[in-house]
Protein backbone atom coordinates (compact mmCIF):
# COMPACT_ATOMS: atom_id res chain seq x y z
CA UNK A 1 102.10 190.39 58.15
CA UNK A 2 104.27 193.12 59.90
CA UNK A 3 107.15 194.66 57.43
CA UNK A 4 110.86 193.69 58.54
CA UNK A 5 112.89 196.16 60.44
CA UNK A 6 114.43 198.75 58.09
CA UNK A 7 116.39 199.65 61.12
CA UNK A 8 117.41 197.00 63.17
CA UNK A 9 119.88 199.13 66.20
CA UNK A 10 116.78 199.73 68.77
CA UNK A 11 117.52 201.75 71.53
CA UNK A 12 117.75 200.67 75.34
CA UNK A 13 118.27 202.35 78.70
CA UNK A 14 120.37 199.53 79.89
CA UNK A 15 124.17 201.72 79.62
CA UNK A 16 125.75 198.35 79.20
CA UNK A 17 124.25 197.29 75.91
CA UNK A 18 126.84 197.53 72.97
CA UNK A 19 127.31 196.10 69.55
CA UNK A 20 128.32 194.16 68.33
CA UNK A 21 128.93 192.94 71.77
CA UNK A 22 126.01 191.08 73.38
CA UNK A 23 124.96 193.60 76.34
CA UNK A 24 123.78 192.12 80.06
CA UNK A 25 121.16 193.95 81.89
CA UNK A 26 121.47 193.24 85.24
CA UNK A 27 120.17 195.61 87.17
CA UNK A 28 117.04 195.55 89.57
CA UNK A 29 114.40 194.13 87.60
CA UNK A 30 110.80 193.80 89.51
CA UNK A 31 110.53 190.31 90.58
CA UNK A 32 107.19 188.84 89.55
CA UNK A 33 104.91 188.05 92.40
CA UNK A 34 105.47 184.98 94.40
CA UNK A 35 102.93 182.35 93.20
CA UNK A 36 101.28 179.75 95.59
CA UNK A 37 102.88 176.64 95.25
CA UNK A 38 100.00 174.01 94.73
CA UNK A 39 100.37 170.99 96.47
CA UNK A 40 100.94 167.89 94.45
CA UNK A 41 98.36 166.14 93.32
CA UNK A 42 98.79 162.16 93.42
CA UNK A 43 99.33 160.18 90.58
CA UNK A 44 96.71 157.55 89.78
CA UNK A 45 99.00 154.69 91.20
CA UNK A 46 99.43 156.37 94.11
CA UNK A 47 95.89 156.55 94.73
CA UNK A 48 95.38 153.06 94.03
CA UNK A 49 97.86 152.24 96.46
CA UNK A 50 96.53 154.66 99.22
CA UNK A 51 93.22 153.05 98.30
CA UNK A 52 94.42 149.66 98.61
CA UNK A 53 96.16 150.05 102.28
CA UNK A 54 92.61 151.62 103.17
CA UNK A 55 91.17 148.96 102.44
CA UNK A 56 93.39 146.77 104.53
CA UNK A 57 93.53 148.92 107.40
CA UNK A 58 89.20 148.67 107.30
CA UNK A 59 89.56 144.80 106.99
CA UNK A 60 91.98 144.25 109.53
CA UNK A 61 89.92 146.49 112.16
CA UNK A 62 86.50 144.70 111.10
CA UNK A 63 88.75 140.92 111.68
CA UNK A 64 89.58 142.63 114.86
CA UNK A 65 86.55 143.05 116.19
CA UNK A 66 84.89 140.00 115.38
CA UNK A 67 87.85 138.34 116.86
CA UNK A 68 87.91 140.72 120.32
CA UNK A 69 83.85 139.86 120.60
CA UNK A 70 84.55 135.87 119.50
CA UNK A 71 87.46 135.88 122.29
CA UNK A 72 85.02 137.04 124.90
CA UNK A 73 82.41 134.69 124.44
CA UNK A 74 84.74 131.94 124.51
CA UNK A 75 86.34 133.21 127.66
CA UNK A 76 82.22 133.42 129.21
CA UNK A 77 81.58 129.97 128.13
CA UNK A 78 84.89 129.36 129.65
CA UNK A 79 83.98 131.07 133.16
CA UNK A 80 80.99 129.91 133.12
CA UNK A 81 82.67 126.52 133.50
CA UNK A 82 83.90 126.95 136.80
CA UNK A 83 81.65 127.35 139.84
CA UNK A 84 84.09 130.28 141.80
CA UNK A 85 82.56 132.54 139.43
CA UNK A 86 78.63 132.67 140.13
CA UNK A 87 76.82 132.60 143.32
CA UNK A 88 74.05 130.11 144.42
CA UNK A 89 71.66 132.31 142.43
CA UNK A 90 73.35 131.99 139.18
CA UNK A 91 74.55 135.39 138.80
CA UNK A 92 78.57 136.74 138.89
CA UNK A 93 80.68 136.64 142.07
CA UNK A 94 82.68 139.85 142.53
CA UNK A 95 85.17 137.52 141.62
CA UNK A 96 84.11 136.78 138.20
CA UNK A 97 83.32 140.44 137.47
CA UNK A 98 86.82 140.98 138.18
CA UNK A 99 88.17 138.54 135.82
CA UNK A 100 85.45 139.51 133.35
CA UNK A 101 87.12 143.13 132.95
CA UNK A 102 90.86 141.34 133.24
CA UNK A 103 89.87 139.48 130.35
CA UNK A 104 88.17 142.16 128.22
CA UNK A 105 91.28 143.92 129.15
CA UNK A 106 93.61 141.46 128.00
CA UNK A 107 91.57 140.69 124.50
CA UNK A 108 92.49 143.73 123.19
CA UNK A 109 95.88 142.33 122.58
CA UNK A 110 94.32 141.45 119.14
CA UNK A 111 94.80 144.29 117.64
CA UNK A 112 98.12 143.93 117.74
CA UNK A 113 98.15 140.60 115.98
CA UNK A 114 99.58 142.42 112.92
CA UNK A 115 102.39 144.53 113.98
CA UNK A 116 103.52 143.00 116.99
CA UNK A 117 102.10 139.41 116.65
CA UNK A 118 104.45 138.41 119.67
CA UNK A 119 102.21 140.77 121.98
CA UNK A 120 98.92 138.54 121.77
CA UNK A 121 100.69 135.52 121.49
CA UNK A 122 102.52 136.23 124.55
CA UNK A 123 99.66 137.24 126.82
CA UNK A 124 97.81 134.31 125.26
CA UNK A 125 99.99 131.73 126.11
CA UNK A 126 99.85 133.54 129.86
CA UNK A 127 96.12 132.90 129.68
CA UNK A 128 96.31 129.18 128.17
CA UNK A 129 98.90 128.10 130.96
CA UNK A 130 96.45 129.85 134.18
CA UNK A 131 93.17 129.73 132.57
CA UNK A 132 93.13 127.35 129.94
CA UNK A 133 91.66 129.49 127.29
CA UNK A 134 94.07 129.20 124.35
CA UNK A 135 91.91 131.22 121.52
CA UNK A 136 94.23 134.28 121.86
CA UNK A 137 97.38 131.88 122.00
CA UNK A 138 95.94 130.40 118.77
CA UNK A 139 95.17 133.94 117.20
CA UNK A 140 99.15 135.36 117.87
CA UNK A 141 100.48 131.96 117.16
CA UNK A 142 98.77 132.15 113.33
CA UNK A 143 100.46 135.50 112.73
CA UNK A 144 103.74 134.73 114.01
CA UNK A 145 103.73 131.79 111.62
CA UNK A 146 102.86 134.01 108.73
CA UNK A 147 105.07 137.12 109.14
CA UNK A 148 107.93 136.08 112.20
CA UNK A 149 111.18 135.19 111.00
CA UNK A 150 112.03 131.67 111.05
CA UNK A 151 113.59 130.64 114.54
CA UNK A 152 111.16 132.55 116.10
CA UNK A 153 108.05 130.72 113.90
CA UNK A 154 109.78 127.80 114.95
CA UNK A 155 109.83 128.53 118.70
CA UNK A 156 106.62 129.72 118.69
CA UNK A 157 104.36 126.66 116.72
CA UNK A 158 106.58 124.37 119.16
CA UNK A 159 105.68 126.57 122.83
CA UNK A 160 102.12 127.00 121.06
CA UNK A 161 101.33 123.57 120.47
CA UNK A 162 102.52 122.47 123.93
CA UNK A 163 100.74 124.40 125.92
CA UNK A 164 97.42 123.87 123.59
CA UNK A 165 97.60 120.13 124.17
CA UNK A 166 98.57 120.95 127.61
CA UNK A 167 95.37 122.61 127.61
CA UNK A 168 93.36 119.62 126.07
CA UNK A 169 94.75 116.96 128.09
CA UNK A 170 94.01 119.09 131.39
CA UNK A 171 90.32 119.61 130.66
CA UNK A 172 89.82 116.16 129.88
CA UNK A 173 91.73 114.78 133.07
CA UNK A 174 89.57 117.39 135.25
CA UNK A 175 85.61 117.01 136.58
CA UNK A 176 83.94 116.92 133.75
CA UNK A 177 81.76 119.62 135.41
CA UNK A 178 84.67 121.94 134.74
CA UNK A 179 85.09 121.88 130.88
CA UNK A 180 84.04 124.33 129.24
CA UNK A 181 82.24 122.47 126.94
CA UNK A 182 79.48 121.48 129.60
CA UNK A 183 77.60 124.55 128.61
CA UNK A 184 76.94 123.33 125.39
CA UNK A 185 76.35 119.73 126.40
CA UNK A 186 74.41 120.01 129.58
CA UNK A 187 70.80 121.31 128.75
CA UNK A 188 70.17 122.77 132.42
CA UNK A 189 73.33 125.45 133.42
CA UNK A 190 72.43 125.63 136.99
CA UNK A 191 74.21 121.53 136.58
CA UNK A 192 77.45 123.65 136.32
CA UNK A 193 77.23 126.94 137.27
CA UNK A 194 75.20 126.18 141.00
CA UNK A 195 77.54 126.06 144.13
CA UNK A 196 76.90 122.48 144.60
CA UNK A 197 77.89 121.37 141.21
CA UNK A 198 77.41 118.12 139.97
CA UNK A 199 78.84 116.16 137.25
CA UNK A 200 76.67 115.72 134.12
CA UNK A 201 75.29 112.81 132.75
CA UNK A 202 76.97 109.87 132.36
CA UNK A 203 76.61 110.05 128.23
CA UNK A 204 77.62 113.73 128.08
CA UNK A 205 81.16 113.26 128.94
CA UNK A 206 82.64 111.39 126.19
CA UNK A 207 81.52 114.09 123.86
CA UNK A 208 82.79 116.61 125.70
CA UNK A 209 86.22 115.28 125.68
CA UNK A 210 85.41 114.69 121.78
CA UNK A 211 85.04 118.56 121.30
CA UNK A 212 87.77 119.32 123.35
CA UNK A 213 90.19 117.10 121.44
CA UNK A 214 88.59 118.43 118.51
CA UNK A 215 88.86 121.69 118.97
CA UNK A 216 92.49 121.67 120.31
CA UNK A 217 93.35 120.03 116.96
CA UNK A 218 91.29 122.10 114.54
CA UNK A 219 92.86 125.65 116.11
CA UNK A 220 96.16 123.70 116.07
CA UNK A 221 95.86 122.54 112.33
CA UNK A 222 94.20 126.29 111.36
CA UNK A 223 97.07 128.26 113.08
CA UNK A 224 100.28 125.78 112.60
CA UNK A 225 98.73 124.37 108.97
CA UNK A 226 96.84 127.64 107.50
CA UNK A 227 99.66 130.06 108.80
CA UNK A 228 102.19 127.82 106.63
CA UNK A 229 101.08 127.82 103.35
CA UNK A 230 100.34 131.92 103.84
CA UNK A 231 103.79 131.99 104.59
CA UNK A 232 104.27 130.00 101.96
CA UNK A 233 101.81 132.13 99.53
CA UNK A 234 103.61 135.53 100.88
CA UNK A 235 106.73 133.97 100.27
CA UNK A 236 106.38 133.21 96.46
CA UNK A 237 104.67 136.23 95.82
CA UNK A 238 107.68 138.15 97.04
CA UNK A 239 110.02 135.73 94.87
CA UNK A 240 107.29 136.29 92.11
CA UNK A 241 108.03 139.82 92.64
CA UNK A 242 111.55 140.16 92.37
CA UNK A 243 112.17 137.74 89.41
CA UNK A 244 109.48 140.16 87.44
CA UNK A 245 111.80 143.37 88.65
CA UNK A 246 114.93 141.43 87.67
CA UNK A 247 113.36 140.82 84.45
CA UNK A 248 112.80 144.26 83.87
CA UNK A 249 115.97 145.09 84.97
CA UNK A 250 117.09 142.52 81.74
CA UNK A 251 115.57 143.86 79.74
CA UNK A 252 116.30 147.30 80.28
CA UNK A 253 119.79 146.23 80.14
CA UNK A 254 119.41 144.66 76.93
CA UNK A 255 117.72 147.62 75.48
CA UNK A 256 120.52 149.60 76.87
CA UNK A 257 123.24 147.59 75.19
CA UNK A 258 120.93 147.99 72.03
CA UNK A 259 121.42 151.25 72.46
CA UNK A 260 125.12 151.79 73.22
CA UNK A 261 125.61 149.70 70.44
CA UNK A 262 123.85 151.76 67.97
CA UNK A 263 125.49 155.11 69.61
CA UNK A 264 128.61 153.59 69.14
CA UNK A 265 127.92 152.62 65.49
CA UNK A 266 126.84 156.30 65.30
CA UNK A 267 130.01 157.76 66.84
CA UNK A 268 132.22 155.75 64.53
CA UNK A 269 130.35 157.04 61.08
CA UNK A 270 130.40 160.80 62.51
CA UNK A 271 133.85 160.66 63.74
CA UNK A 272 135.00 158.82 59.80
CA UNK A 273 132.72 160.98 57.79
CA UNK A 274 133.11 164.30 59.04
CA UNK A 275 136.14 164.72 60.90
CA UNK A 276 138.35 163.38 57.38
CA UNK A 277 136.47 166.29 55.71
CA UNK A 278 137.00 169.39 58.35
CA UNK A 279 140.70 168.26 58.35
CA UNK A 280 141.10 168.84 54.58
CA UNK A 281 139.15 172.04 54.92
CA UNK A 282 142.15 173.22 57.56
CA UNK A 283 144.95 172.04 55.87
CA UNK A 284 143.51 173.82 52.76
CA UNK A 285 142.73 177.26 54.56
CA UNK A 286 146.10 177.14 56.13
CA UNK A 287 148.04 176.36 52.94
CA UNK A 288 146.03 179.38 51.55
CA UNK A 289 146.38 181.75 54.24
CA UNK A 290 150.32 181.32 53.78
CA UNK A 291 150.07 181.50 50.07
CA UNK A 292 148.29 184.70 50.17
CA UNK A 293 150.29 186.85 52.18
CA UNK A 294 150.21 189.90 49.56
CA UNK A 295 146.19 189.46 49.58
CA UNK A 296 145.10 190.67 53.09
CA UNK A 297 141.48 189.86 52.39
CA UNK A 298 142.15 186.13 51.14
CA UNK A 299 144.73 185.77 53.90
CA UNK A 300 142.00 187.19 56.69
CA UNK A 301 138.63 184.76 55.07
CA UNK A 302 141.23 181.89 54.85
CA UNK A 303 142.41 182.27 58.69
CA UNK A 304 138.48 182.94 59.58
CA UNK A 305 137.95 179.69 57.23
CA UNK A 306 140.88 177.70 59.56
CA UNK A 307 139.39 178.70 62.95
CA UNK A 308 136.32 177.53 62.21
CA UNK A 309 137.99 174.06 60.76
CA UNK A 310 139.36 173.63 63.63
CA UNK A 311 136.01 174.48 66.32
CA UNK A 312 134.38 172.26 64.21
CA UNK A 313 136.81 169.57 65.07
CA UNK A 314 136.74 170.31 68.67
CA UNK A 315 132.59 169.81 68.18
CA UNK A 316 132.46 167.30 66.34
CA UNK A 317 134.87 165.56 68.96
CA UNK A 318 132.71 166.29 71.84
CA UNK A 319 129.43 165.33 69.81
CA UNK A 320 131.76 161.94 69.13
CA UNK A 321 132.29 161.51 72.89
CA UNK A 322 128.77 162.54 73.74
CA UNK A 323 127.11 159.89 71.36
CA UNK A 324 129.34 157.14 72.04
CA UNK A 325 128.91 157.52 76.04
CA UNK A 326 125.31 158.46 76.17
CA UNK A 327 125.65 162.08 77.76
CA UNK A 328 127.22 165.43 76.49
CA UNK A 329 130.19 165.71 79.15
CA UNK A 330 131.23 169.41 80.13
CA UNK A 331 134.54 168.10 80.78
CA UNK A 332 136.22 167.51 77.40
CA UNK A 333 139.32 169.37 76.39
CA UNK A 334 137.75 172.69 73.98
CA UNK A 335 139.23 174.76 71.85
CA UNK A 336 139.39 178.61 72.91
CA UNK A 337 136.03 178.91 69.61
CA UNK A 338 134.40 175.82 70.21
CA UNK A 339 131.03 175.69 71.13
CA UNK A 340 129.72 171.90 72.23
CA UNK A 341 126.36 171.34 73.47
CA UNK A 342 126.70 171.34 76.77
CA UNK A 343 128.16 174.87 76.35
CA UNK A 344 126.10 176.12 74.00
CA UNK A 345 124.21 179.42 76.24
CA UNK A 346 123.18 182.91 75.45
CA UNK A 347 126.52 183.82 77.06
CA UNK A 348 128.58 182.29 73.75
CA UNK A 349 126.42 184.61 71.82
CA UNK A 350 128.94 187.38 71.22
CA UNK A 351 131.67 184.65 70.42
CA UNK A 352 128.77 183.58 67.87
CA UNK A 353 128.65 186.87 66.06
CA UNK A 354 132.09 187.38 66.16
CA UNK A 355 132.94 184.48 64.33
CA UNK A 356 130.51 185.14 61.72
CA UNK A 357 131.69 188.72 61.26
CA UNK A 358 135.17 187.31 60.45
CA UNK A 359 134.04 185.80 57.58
CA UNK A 360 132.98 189.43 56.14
CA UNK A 361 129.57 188.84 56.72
CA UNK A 362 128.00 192.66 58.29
CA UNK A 363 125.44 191.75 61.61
CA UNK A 364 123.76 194.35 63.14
CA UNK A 365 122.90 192.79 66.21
CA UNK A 366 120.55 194.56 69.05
CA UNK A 367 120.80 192.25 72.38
CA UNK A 368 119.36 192.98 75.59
CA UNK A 369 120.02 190.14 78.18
CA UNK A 370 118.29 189.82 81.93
CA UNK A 371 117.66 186.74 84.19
CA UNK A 372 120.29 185.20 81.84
CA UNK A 373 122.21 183.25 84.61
CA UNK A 374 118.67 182.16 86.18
CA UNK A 375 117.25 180.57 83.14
CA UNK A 376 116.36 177.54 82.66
CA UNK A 377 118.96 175.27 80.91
CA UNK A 378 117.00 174.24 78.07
CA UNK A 379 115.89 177.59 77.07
CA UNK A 380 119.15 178.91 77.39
CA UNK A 381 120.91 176.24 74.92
CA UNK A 382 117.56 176.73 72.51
CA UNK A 383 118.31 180.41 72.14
CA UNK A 384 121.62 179.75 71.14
CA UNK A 385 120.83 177.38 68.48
CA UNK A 386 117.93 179.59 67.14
CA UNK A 387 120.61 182.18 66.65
CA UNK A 388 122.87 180.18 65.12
CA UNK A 389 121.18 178.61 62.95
CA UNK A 390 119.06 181.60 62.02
CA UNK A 391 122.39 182.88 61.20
CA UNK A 392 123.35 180.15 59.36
CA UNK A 393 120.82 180.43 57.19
CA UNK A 394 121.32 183.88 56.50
CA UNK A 395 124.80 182.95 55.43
CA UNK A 396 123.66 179.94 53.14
CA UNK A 397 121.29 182.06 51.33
CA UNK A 398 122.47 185.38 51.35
CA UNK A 399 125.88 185.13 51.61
CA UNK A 400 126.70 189.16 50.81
CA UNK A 401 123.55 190.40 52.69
CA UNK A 402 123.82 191.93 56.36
CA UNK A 403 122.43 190.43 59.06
CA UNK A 404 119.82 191.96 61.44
CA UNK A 405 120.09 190.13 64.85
CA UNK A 406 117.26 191.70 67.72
CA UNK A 407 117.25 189.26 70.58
CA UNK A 408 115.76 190.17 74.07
CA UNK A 409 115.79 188.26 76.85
CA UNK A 410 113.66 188.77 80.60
CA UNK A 411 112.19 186.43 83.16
CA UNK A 412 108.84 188.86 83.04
CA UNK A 413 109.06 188.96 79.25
CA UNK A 414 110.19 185.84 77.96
CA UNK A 415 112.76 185.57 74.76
CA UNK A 416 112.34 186.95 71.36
CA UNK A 417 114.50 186.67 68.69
CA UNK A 418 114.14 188.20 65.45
CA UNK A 419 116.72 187.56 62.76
CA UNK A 420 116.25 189.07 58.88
CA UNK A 421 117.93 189.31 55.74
CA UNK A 422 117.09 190.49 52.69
CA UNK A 423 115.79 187.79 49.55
CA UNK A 424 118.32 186.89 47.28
CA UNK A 425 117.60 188.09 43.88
CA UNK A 426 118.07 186.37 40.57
CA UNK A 427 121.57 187.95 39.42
CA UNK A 428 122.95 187.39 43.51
CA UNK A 429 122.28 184.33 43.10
CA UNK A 430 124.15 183.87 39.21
CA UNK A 431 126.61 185.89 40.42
CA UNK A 432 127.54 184.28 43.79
CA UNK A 433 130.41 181.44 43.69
CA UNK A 434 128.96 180.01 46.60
CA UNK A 435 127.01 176.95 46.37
CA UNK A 436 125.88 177.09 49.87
CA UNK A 437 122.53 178.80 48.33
CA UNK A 438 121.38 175.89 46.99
CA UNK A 439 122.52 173.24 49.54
CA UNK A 440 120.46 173.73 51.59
CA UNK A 441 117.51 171.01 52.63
CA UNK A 442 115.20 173.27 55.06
CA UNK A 443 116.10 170.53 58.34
CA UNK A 444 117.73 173.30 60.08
CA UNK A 445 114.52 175.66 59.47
CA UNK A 446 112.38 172.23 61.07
CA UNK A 447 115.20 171.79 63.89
CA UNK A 448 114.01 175.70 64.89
CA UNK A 449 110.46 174.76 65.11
CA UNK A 450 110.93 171.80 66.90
CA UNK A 451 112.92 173.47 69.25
CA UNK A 452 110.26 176.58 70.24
CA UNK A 453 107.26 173.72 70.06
CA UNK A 454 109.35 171.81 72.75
CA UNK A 455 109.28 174.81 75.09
CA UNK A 456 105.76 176.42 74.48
CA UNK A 457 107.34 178.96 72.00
CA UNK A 458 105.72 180.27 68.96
CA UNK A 459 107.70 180.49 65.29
CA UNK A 460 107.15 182.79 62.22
CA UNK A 461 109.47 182.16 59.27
CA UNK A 462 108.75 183.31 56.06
CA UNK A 463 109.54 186.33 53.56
CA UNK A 464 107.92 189.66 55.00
CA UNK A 465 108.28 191.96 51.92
CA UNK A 466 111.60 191.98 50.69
CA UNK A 467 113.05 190.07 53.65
CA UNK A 468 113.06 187.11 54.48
CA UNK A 469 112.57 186.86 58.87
CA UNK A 470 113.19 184.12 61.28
CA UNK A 471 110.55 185.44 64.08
CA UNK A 472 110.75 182.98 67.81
CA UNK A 473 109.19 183.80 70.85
CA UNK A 474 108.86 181.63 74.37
CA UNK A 475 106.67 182.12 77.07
CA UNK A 476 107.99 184.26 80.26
CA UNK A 477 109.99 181.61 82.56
CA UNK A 478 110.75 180.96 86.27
CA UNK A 479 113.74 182.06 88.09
CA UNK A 480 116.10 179.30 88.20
CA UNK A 481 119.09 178.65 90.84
CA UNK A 482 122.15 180.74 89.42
CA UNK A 483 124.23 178.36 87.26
């Protein structure tokens, strides 16, 4: 283990460095170089989720297409219904090859079934009323029903299912020759599809008209019925949804009352406990530092003794409000030697020493300070406390020792801080009237630790020879925006 400085005033070329004033160096430090940013990597829900709307995106596609080469079929079988479209030698008219491309033209409407179910359900409904195929009317009819708002899901099923049975009744009022169902039904197409058509047999006609009544209801019942209870399904889901956030949301309110409840229970035993004791400390230091006017050095620790009564008023009120509202507010009336939390920065540092120094205690301090104003927050409030409570310490323990304070501070570097004093010895401690040697119970020593684990930071406290050394270091940090 290193020995403790023997001389702890190290020199600097920074010309602004004094003591026991903290010294600033801010002159033109090399900047480290730029580092590439990485990009972000996703979190494991968000993959999930980006998986998940893959996955739907490949579905919906693969529906697509099995409904774009279903549609077409239909539409043949359809065509193949009416005699316009094929010649006397069974093959298509230009005619029919012209509403063959129309119609694989006008199928790929389905795509669009999702995100503008109106589209397909409007060229559908085109189709059923001049053609009479109403498969695509069907298809946009079923997603308007599942996604459109009301009135609209409404206007639809109602325009929908009257042109569909529109539809039905027309192909069973027309030669039977015409329905498309006469491919299925009539073993020999050249029945239908030769110029001189003829009308099928006499037993094939009733079940045509069957299928076609059929069918018109089943694509009725699957697109009107089906798309219902989805909407339905959708619809509790979301309602599912948001009773489950506004749980949460309950619950998070509840454990928030928990917890102003137990911040306020805090407050109050801080605020009674403490704050009757640092008011009897004042009074008492005042009373003596009028009693003891012909004593300089009673009348100066007893002033020291009431200043610091009185900061630790003004802190404990701010840690009062802090607690009791849940945040450490900036914006609380301070004392001109108070030091709250929120204020608590390498910048107080020489307001630190000096306060200790009135009490007679000797610090030696060595500061160098760069990057200060672009540190980060937390770091900048840790250094503070490290030093104060190093100091602290110090005071407890060695109450007529000096105090060697070597702190350095650098974006490049990182923070060290390096605070010694020597061991009490047997006879200081007899001798000493203060009790503050023994009262201590090592949490402030654990507070340290905690704080340089929490950033990264390594610790070293322990006697080195015949001191005893509180040794922190953090990592180098990143330039933050000026405070």
């Amino acid at each position: 283990m290193p020995a403790a400085p023997t001389a702890p005033h190290t020199t600097s070329q920074n010309p602004r460095q004094s003591a026991p004033a903290a010294a600033r160096a801010d002159g033109h430090v090399a900047s480290p170089p730029p580092v590439a940013s990485r990009p972000p990597v996703a979190s494991r829900p968000d993959r999930k989720r980006h998986l998940g709307h893959g996955v739907q995106l490949a579905v919906s596609i693969l529906v697509g297409v099995a409904a774009y080469v279903t549609g077409l079929v239909i539409s043949a079988m359809a065509l193949q219904a009416n005699p316009w479209a094929y010649g006397s030698n069974g093959e298509l008219t230009n005619t029919g090859i012209v509403v063959v491309l129309l119609l694989s033209l006008v199928w790929l409407s389905v795509f669009l079934r999702r995100r503008w179910p109106l589209v397909p359900f409007i060229v559908g409904a085109l189709l059923a009323a001049g053609w009479g195929d109403g498969l695509l009317l069907l298809i946009g009819m079923f997603h308007v029903v599942v996604r459109g708002p009301r009135v609209r899901m409404l206007v639809t099923a109602v325009i929908g299912s009257a042109l569909i049975t529109a539809g039905v009744i027309r192909h069973c009022l027309l030669p039977p020759e015409l329905n498309p169902f006469g491919i299925m039904i009539v073993g020999d197409p050249t029945v239908i599809t030769d110029s001189e058509a003829s009308a099928p047999p006499a037993d094939s006609l009733l079940a045509m008209n069957l299928m076609t009544i059929i069918a018109g209801v089943v694509g009725l019942g699957v697109s009107i019925g089906f798309g219902l209870l989805l909407r339905r399904t959708r619809r509790m889901r979301a309602v599912e949804t948001i009773a489950q956030r506004e749980a949460e949301r309950s619950e998070s309110l509840t454990s928030e009352l928990a917890r102003q409840s137990e911040r306020n229970r805090l407050a109050r035993e801080l605020h009674d406990t403490l704050s009757h004791r640092l008011s009897v400390i004042s009074l008492h230091s005042s009373a003596l530092e009028v009693g003891t006017q012909d004593d300089a050095e009673v009348a100066t620790v007893a002033s020291a003794l009431r200043r610091e009564a009185r900061a630790s008023l003004e802190d404990l009120r701010h840690l009062v409000g802090g607690v009791r509202e849940g945040t450490l507010s900036e914006h609380s009336q301070l004392g001109p030697t108070s030091t709250p939390p929120s204020l608590a920065s390498m910048d107080s540092i020489p307001q630190l020493i000096a306060s200790v120094q009135a009490t007679g205690t000797q610090i030696r301090p060595s500061i160098i300070l760069q990057d200060v104003e672009s540190a980060p927050t937390v770091l900048d409030r840790a250094v503070y406390r490290i030093v104060q409570e190093s100091l602290t310490n110090a005071l407890k323990h060695s109450p007529d020792a000096p105090v060697d304070l070597n702190l350095s501070v650098s974006a490049n570097q990182g923070a060290r801080i390096v605070v010694s004093n020597s061991l009490p010895t047997a006879t200081t401690n007899r001798d000493s009237d203060s009790v503050l040697s023994t009262s201590g119970s090592g949490a402030g020593l654990e507070g340290i630790r905690e704080r340089a684990h929490m950033l990264s930071g390594t610790v070293d406290i322990g006697p080195r020879e015949s001191f005893f050394v509180v040794d922190v270091s953090f990592p180098p940090f990143e330039r933050q925006p000026q405070r």
